[in-house]
Protein backbone atom coordinates (compact mmCIF):
# COMPACT_ATOMS: atom_id res chain seq x y z
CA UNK A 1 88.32 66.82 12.27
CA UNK A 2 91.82 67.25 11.53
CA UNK A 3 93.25 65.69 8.60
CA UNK A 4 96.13 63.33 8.72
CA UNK A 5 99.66 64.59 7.18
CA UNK A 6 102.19 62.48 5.91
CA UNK A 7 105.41 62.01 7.48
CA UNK A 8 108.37 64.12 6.41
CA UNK A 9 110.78 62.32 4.45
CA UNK A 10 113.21 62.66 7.39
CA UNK A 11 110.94 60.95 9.94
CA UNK A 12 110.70 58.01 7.52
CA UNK A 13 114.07 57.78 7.23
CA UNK A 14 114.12 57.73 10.79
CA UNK A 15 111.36 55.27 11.21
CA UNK A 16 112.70 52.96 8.77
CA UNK A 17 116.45 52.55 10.10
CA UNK A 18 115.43 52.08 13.84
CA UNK A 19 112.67 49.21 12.09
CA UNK A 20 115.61 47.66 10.30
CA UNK A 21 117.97 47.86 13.27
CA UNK A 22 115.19 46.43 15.57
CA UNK A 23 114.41 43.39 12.70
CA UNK A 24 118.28 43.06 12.40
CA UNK A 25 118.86 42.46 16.39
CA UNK A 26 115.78 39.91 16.40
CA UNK A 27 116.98 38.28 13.31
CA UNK A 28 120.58 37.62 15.00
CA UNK A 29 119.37 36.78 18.00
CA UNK A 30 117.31 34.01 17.30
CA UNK A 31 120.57 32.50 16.18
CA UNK A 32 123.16 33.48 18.25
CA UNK A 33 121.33 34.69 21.87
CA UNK A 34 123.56 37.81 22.18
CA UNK A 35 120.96 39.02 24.71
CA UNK A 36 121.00 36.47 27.56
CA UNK A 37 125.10 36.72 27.54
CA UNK A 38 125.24 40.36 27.06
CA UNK A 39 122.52 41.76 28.82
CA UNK A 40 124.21 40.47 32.17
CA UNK A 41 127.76 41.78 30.92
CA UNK A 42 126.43 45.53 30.23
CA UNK A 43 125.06 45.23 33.78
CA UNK A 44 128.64 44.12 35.63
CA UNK A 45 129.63 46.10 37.93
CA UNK A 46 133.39 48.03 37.79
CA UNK A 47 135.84 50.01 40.33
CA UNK A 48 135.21 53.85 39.84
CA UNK A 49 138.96 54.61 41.23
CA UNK A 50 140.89 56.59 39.08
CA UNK A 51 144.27 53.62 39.98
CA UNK A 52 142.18 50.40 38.40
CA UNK A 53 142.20 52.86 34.90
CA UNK A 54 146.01 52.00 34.65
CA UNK A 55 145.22 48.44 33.21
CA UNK A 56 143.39 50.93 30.53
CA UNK A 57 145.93 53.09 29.69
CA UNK A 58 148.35 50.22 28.67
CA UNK A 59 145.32 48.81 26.41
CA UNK A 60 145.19 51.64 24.77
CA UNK A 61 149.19 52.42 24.11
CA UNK A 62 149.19 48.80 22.67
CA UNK A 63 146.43 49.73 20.46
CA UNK A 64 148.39 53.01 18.84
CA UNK A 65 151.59 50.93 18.74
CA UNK A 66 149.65 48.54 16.28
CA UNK A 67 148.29 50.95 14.06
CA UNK A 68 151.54 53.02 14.03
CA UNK A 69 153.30 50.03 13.98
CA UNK A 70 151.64 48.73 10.46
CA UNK A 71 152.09 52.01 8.51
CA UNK A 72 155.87 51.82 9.40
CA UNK A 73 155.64 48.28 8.55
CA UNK A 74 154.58 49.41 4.79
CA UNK A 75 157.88 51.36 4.24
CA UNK A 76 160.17 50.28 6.32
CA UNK A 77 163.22 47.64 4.58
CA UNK A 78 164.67 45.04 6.65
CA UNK A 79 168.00 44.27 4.56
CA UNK A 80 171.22 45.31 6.46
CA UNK A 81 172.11 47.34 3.92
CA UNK A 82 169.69 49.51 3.42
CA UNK A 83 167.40 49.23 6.67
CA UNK A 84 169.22 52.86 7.61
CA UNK A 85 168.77 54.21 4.77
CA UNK A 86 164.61 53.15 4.99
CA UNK A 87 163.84 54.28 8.05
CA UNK A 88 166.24 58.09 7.12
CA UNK A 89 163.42 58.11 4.82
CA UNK A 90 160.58 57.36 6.51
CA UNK A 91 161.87 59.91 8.81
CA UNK A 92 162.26 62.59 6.17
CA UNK A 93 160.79 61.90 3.10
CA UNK A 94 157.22 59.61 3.81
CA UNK A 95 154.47 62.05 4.25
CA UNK A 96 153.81 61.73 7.87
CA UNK A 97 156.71 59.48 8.84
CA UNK A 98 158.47 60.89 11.41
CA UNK A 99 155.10 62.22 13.25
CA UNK A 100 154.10 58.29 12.66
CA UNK A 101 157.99 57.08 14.13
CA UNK A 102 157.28 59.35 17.06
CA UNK A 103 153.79 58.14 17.61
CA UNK A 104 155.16 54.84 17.87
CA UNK A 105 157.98 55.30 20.28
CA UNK A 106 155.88 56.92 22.90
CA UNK A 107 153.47 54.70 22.64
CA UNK A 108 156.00 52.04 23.40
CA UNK A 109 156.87 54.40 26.26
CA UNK A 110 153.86 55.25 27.45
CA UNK A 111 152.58 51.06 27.34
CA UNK A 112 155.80 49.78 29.43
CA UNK A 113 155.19 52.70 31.86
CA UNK A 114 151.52 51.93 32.30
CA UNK A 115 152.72 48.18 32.81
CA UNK A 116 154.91 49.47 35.41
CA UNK A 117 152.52 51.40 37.34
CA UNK A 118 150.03 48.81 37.28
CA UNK A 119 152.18 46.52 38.35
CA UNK A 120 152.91 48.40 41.30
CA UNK A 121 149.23 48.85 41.98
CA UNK A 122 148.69 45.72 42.05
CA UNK A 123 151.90 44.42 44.18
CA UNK A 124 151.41 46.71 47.05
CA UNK A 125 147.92 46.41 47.31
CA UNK A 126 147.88 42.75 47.30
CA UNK A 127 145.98 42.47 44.29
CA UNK A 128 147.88 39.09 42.99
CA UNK A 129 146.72 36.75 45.88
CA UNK A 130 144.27 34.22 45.47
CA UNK A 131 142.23 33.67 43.39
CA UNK A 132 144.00 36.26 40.63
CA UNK A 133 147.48 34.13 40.57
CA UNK A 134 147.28 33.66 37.01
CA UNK A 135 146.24 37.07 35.93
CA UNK A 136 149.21 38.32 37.76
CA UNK A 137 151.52 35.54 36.18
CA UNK A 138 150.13 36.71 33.01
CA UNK A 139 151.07 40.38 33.72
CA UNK A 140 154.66 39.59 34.45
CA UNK A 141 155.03 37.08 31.22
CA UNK A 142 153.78 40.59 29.32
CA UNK A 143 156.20 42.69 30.96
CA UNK A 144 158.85 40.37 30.09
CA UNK A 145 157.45 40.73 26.38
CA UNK A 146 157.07 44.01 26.07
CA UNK A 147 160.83 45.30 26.99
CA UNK A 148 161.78 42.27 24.61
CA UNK A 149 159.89 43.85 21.95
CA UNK A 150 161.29 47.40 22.47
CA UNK A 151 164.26 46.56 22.77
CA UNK A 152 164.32 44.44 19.46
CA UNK A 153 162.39 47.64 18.30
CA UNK A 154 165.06 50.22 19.21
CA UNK A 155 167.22 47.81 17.09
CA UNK A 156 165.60 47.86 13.72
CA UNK A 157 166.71 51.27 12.53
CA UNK A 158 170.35 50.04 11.68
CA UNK A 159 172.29 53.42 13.01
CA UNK A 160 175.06 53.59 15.23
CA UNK A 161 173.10 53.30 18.84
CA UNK A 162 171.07 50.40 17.19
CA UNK A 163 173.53 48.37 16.39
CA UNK A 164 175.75 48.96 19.66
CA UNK A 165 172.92 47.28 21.39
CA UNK A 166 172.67 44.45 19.09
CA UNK A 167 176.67 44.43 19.60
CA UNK A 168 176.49 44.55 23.10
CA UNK A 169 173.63 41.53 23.22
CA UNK A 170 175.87 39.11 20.55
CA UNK A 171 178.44 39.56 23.29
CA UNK A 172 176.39 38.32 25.59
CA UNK A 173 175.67 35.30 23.91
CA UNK A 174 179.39 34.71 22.84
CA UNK A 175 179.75 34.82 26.76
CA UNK A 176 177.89 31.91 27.48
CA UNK A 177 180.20 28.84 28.22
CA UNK A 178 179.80 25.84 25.34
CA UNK A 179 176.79 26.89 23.25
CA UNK A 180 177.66 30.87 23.31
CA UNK A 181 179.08 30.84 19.98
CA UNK A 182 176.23 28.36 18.24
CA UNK A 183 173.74 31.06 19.81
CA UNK A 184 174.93 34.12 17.94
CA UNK A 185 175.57 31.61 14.68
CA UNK A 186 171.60 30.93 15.07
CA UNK A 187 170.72 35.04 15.52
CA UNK A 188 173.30 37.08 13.83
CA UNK A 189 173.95 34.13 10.92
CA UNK A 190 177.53 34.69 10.59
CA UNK A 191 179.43 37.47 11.75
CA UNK A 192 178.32 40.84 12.89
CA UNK A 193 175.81 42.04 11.85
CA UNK A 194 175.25 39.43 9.40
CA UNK A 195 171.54 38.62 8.98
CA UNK A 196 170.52 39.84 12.22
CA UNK A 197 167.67 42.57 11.19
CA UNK A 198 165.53 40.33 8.86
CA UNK A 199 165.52 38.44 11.80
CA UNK A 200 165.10 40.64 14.42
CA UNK A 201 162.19 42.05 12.13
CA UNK A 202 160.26 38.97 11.75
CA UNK A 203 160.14 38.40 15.41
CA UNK A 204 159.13 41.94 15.97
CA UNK A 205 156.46 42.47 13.91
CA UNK A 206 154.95 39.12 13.81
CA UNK A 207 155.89 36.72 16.73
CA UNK A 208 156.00 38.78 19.64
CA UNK A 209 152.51 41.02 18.29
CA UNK A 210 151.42 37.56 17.96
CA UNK A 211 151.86 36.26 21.57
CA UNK A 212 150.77 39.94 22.82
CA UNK A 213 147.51 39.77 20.94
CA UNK A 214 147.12 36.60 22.78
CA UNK A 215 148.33 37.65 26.02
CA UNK A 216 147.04 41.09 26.63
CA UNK A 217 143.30 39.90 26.16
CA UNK A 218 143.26 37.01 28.21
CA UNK A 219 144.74 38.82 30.87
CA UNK A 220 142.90 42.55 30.33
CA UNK A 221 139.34 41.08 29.41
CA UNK A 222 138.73 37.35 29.99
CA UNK A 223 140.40 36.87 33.15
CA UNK A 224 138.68 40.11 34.57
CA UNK A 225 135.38 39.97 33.77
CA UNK A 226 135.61 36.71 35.38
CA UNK A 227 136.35 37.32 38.34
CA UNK A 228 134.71 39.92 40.85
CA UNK A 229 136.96 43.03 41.03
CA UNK A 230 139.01 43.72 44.08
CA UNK A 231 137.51 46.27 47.07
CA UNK A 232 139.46 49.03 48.40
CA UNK A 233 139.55 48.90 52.33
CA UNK A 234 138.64 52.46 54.43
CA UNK A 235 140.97 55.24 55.64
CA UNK A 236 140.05 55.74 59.04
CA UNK A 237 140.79 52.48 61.88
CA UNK A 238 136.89 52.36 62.39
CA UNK A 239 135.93 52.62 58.84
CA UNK A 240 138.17 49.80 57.96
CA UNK A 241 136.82 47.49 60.95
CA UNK A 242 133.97 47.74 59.50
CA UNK A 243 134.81 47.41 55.84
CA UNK A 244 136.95 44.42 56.15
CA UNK A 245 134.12 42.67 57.60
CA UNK A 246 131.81 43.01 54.53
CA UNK A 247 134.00 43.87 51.52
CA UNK A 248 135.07 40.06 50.87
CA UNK A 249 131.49 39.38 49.62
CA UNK A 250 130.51 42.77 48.47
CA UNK A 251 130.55 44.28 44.54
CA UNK A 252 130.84 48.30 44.64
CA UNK A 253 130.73 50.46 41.49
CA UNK A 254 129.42 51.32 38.28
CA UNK A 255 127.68 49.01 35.63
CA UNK A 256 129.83 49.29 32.46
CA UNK A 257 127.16 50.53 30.62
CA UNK A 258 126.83 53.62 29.88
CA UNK A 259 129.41 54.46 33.49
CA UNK A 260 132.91 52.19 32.64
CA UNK A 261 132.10 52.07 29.26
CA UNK A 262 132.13 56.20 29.06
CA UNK A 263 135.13 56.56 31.32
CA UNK A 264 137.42 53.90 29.22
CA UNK A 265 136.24 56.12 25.87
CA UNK A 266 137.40 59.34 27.70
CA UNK A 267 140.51 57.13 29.11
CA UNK A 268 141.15 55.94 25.09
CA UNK A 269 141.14 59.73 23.87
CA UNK A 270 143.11 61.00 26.77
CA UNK A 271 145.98 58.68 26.49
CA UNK A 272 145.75 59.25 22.51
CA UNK A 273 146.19 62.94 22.67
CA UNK A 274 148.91 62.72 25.46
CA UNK A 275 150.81 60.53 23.05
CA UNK A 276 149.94 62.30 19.81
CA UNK A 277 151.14 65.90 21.96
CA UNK A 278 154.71 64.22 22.88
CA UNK A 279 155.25 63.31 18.99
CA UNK A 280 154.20 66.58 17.62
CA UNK A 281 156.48 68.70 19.95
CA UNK A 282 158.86 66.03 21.55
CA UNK A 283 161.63 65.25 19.41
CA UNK A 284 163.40 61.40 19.55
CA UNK A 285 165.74 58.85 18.12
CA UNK A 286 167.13 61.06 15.41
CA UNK A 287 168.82 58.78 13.56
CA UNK A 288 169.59 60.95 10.62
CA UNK A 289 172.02 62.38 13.15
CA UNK A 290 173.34 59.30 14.49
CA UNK A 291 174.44 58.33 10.70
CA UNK A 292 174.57 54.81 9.41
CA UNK A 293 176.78 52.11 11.53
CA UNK A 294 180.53 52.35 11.32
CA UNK A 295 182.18 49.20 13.17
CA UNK A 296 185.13 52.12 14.25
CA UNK A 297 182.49 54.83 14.57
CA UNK A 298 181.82 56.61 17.90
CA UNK A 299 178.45 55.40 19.93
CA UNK A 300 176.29 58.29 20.06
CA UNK A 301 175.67 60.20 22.98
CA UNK A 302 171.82 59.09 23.48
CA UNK A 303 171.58 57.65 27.27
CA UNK A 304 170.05 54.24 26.36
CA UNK A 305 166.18 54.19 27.05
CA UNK A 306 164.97 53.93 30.74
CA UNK A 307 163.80 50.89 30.82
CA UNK A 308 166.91 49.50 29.06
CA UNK A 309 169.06 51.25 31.58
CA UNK A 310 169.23 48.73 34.32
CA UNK A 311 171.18 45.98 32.16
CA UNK A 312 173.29 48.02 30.39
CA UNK A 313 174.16 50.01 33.91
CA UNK A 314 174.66 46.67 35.74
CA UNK A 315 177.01 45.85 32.80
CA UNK A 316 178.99 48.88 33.69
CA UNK A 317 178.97 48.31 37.79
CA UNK A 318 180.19 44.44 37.42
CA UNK A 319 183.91 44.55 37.62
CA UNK A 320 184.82 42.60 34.71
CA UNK A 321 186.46 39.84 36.13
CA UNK A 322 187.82 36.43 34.03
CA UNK A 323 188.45 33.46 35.22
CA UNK A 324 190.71 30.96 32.94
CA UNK A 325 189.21 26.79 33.53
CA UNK A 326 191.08 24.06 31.01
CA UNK A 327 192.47 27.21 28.64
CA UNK A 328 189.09 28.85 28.49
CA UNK A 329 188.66 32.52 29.54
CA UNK A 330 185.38 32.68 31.13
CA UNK A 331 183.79 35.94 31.72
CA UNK A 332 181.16 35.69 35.03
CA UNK A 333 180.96 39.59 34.73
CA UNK A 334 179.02 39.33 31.83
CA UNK A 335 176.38 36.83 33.22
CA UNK A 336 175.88 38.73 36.22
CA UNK A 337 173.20 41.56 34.82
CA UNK A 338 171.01 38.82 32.45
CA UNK A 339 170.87 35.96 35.71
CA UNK A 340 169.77 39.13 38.06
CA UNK A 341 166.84 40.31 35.71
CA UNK A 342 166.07 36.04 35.19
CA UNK A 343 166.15 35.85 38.84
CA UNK A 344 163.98 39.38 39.51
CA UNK A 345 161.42 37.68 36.99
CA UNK A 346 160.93 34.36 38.20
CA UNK A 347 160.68 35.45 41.92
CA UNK A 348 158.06 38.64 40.43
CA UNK A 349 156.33 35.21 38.52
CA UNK A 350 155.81 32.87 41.51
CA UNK A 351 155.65 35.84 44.06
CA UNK A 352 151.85 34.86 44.99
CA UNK A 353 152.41 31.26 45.91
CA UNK A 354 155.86 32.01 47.39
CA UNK A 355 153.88 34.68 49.67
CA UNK A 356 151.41 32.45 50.27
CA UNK A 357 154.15 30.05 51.65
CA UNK A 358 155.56 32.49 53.92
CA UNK A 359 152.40 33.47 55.01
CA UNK A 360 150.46 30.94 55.53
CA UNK A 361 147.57 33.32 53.84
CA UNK A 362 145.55 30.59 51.73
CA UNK A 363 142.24 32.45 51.80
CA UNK A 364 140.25 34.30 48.43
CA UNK A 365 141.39 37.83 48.88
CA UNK A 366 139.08 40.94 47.12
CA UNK A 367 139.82 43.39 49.59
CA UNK A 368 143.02 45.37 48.79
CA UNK A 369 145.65 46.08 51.33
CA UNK A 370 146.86 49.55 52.13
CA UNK A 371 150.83 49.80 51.90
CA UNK A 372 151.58 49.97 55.37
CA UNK A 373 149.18 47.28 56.32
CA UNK A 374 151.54 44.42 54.76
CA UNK A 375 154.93 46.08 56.21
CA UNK A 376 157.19 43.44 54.89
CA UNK A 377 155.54 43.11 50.77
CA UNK A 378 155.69 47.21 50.83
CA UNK A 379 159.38 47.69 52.26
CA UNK A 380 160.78 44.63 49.66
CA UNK A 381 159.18 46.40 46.70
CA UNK A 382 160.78 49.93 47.59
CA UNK A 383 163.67 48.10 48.12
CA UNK A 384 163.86 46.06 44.74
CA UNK A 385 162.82 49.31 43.05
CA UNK A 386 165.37 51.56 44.74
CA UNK A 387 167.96 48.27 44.01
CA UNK A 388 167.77 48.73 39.83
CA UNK A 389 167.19 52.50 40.33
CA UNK A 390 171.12 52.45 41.41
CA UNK A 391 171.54 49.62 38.72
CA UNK A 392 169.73 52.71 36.07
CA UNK A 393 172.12 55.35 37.78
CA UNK A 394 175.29 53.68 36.06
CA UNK A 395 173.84 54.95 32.77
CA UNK A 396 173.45 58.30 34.24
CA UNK A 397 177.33 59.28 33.47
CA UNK A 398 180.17 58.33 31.15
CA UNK A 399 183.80 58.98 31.10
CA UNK A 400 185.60 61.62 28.64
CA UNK A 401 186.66 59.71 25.75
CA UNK A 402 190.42 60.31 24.75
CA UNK A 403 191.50 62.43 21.91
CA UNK A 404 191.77 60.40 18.56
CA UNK A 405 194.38 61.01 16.09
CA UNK A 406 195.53 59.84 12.51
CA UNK A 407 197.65 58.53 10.87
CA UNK A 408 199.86 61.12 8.18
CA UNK A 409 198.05 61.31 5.17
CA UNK A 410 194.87 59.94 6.46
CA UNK A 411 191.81 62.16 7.77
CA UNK A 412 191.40 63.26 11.28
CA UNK A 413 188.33 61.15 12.95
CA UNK A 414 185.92 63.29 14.40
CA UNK A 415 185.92 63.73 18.07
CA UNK A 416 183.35 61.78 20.06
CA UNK A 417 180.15 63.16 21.04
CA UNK A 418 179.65 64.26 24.72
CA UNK A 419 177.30 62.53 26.54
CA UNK A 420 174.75 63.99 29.25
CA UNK A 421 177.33 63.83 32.24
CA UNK A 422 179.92 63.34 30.45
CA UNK A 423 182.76 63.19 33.39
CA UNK A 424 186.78 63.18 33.84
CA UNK A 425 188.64 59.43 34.11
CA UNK A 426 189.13 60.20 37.95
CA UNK A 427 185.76 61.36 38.42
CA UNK A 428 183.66 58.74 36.91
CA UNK A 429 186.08 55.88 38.43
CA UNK A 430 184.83 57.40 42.10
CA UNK A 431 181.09 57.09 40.46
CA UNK A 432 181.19 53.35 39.88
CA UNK A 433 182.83 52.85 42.74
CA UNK A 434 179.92 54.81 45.02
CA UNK A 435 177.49 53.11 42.85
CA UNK A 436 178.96 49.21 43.20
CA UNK A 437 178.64 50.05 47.12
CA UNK A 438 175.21 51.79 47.11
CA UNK A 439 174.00 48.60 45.37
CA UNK A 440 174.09 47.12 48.21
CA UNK A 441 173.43 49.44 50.76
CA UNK A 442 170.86 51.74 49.59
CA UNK A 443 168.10 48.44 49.31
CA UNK A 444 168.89 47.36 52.66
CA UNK A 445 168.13 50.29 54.08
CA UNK A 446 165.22 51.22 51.77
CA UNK A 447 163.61 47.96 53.49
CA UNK A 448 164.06 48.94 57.12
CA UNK A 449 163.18 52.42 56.62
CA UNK A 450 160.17 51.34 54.68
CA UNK A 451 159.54 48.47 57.05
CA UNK A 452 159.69 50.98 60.13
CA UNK A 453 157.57 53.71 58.47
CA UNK A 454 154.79 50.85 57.80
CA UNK A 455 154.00 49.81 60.97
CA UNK A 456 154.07 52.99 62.36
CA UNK A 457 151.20 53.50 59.99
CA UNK A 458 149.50 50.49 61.12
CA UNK A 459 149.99 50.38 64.67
């Protein structure tokens, strides 16, 4: 008979913490039945399509931005005085401060092009219609936040192309007919700069965050798991007979555990090393080299950030036209770029219902459209997106700036830097004039080639 051994140390180690994690899930669930809500949650089913992982890849840019966002926090000095001279040293003297500024710029990249590319996904697919209206509204309110929030970020290190932008948005506001000038009294506190970066702080680190930590769960996790994810339709005219029929009704994929819940952990470290590769070897927003601001000093030659291109390049295609009412000089030029982006926002916000109108299309939709089966949704979005890629083109060059000279006795200025395509007087006049016509042009026919292409497709 054989005699009984004890058990290795090890295996009662073992035994004992799987014991204690067993009690421990009893104990709490007897008071707060985890199981019955979780157990059908683990089991719900998600998309295995490598386009419904762009929703992910936002999530997880907006969870670097955080982190990197709250070590800068711990160094960084708001005053206007010295807010340049913080972030040259977080730059150059923290321990880990520039890799940690980098970090946090392209994850700022990274999360509004995500947005963007979800967006799209979503637009020409037809993913918005009923019944996901309000997680589409609540998309476009976080777009809307998010280029707010870089832009307010680009603004906080207090160099020369910071504070052109907050120069360029206080005149703006001084623009504005009646209440212009109480508007940059109740942001910049005074004159320029005044108290702006405290402010512009505050509101970046706390009260936008705030309303994103809101936002991007309600829209990213309660609204979806929800609702029953959307179907994608066949590829071949017999396939999709017979998919249309059935996919309204049907649920297709993977539970999310272990299937969603592996892919979104290889999606997290994915998106993390991209980032963490383009701020170890991609270099950005010097601003050591842009120097601290001068109100006579040169803007650098930086091309403002891609997704802050479109206003600042409609600013430069709007003829700047004044018109003089009662002995005021009123400036319509200036509105022009801030009511087209209000306008592109509130039309991208009520799109679903104002389709619906159109359309006629009341119906629950969870089958996704293919591009060229909604012709007329598929040509206006290439047409909107090739309208503010000519807007983005005004950015692309700038004219020669004159030679500067002193006064005897005083020290020559230095010359200003050259930008990208940097161009001749004569030259870049021809640009903005090519550019205020393409405008117009190059969307229209965007549409009706789009349009035409489309129902080729289809038919």
């Amino acid at each position: 008979m054989a005699t009984p051994t004890k058990p290795k140390r090890r295996a009662r180690i073992i035994a004992g913490t799987a014991k204690t994690a067993v009690d421990s899930a009893i104990y709490l669930d007897d008071r707060l039945p985890f199981a019955r809500w979780l157990r059908p949650q683990l089991r719900k089913l998600f998309p295995s399509h490598w386009s419904f992982l762009l929703g992910e890849l936002a999530l997880y840019s907006f969870a670097l931005l955080v982190l990197t966002g709250t070590f800068l926090t711990l160094f960084y000095k708001p005053n206007p005085d010295v807010a340049f001279a913080s972030a040259t040293e977080i730059s150059l003297d923290v321990r880990g401060g520039l890799l940690m500024r980098q970090l946090h710029h392209w994850s700022a990249t990274v999360f509004v092009l995500a947005i963007v590319a979800h967006l799209c996904r979503v637009f020409f697919t037809g993913a918005f219609r009923r019944p996901r209206e309000l997680t589409w509204m609540l998309g476009v309110v976080l777009f809307g936040l998010v280029l707010f929030e870089s832009f307010l970020g680009v603004s906080l290190p207090g160099d020369q192309l910071a504070m052109a932008g907050l120069r360029q948005a206080q005149g703006l506001l001084l623009s504005i007919p009646v209440v212009g000038t109480y508007l940059s009294a109740f942001a910049f506190d005074g004159e320029f700069p005044g108290q702006v970066l405290p402010r512009v702080f505050v509101t970046h680190v706390l009260l936008v965050p705030g309303i994103l930590m809101a936002v991007v769960p309600l829209h990213a996790l309660i609204l979806t798991w929800r609702q029953k994810h959307t179907e994608r339709s066949g590829y071949d005219h017999e396939h999709e007979r017979r998919v249309t029929a059935d996919a309204e009704g049907r649920v297709s994929g993977g539970p999310f555990f272990p299937y969603f819940a592996v892919k979104n952990g290889a999606t997290a470290l994915f998106t993390m090393g991209v980032i963490a590769a383009l701020a170890t070897f991609v270099r950005v927003n010097p601003v050591w080299e842009h120097g601290a601001y001068s109100a006579g000093g040169y803007v650098p030659s930086a091309q403002p950030f891609w997704y802050f291109g479109v206003l600042d390049g409609a600013q430069r295609l709007v003829p700047p036209w004044e018109i003089t009412v009662g002995g005021y000089v009123l400036q319509p030029g200036l509105w022009i770029p801030p009511l087209i982006l209000t306008v592109f926002f509130g039309i991208l916000l009520l799109h679903p219902f104002l389709e619906r109108r159109f359309t006629g299309d009341g119906d629950h939709h969870h089958l996704l459209d293919r591009p060229s089966q909604a012709p007329v949704r598929t040509a206006l979005g290439i047409a909107v997106i090739a309208f503010f890629t000519v807007l983005w083109a005004g950015t692309w060059f700038s004219e020669a700036a004159p030679p500067m000279h002193s006064a005897p006795g005083f020290p020559q200025p230095p010359q200003a830097p050259h930008a990208l395509l940097t161009v001749p007087h004569d030259t870049y006049a021809m640009i903005v004039i090519g550019l205020r016509v393409a405008v117009f042009v190059v969307p229209v026919l965007a549409f009706l080639v789009t349009r035409a292409v489309c129902r080729r497709r289809a038919g």
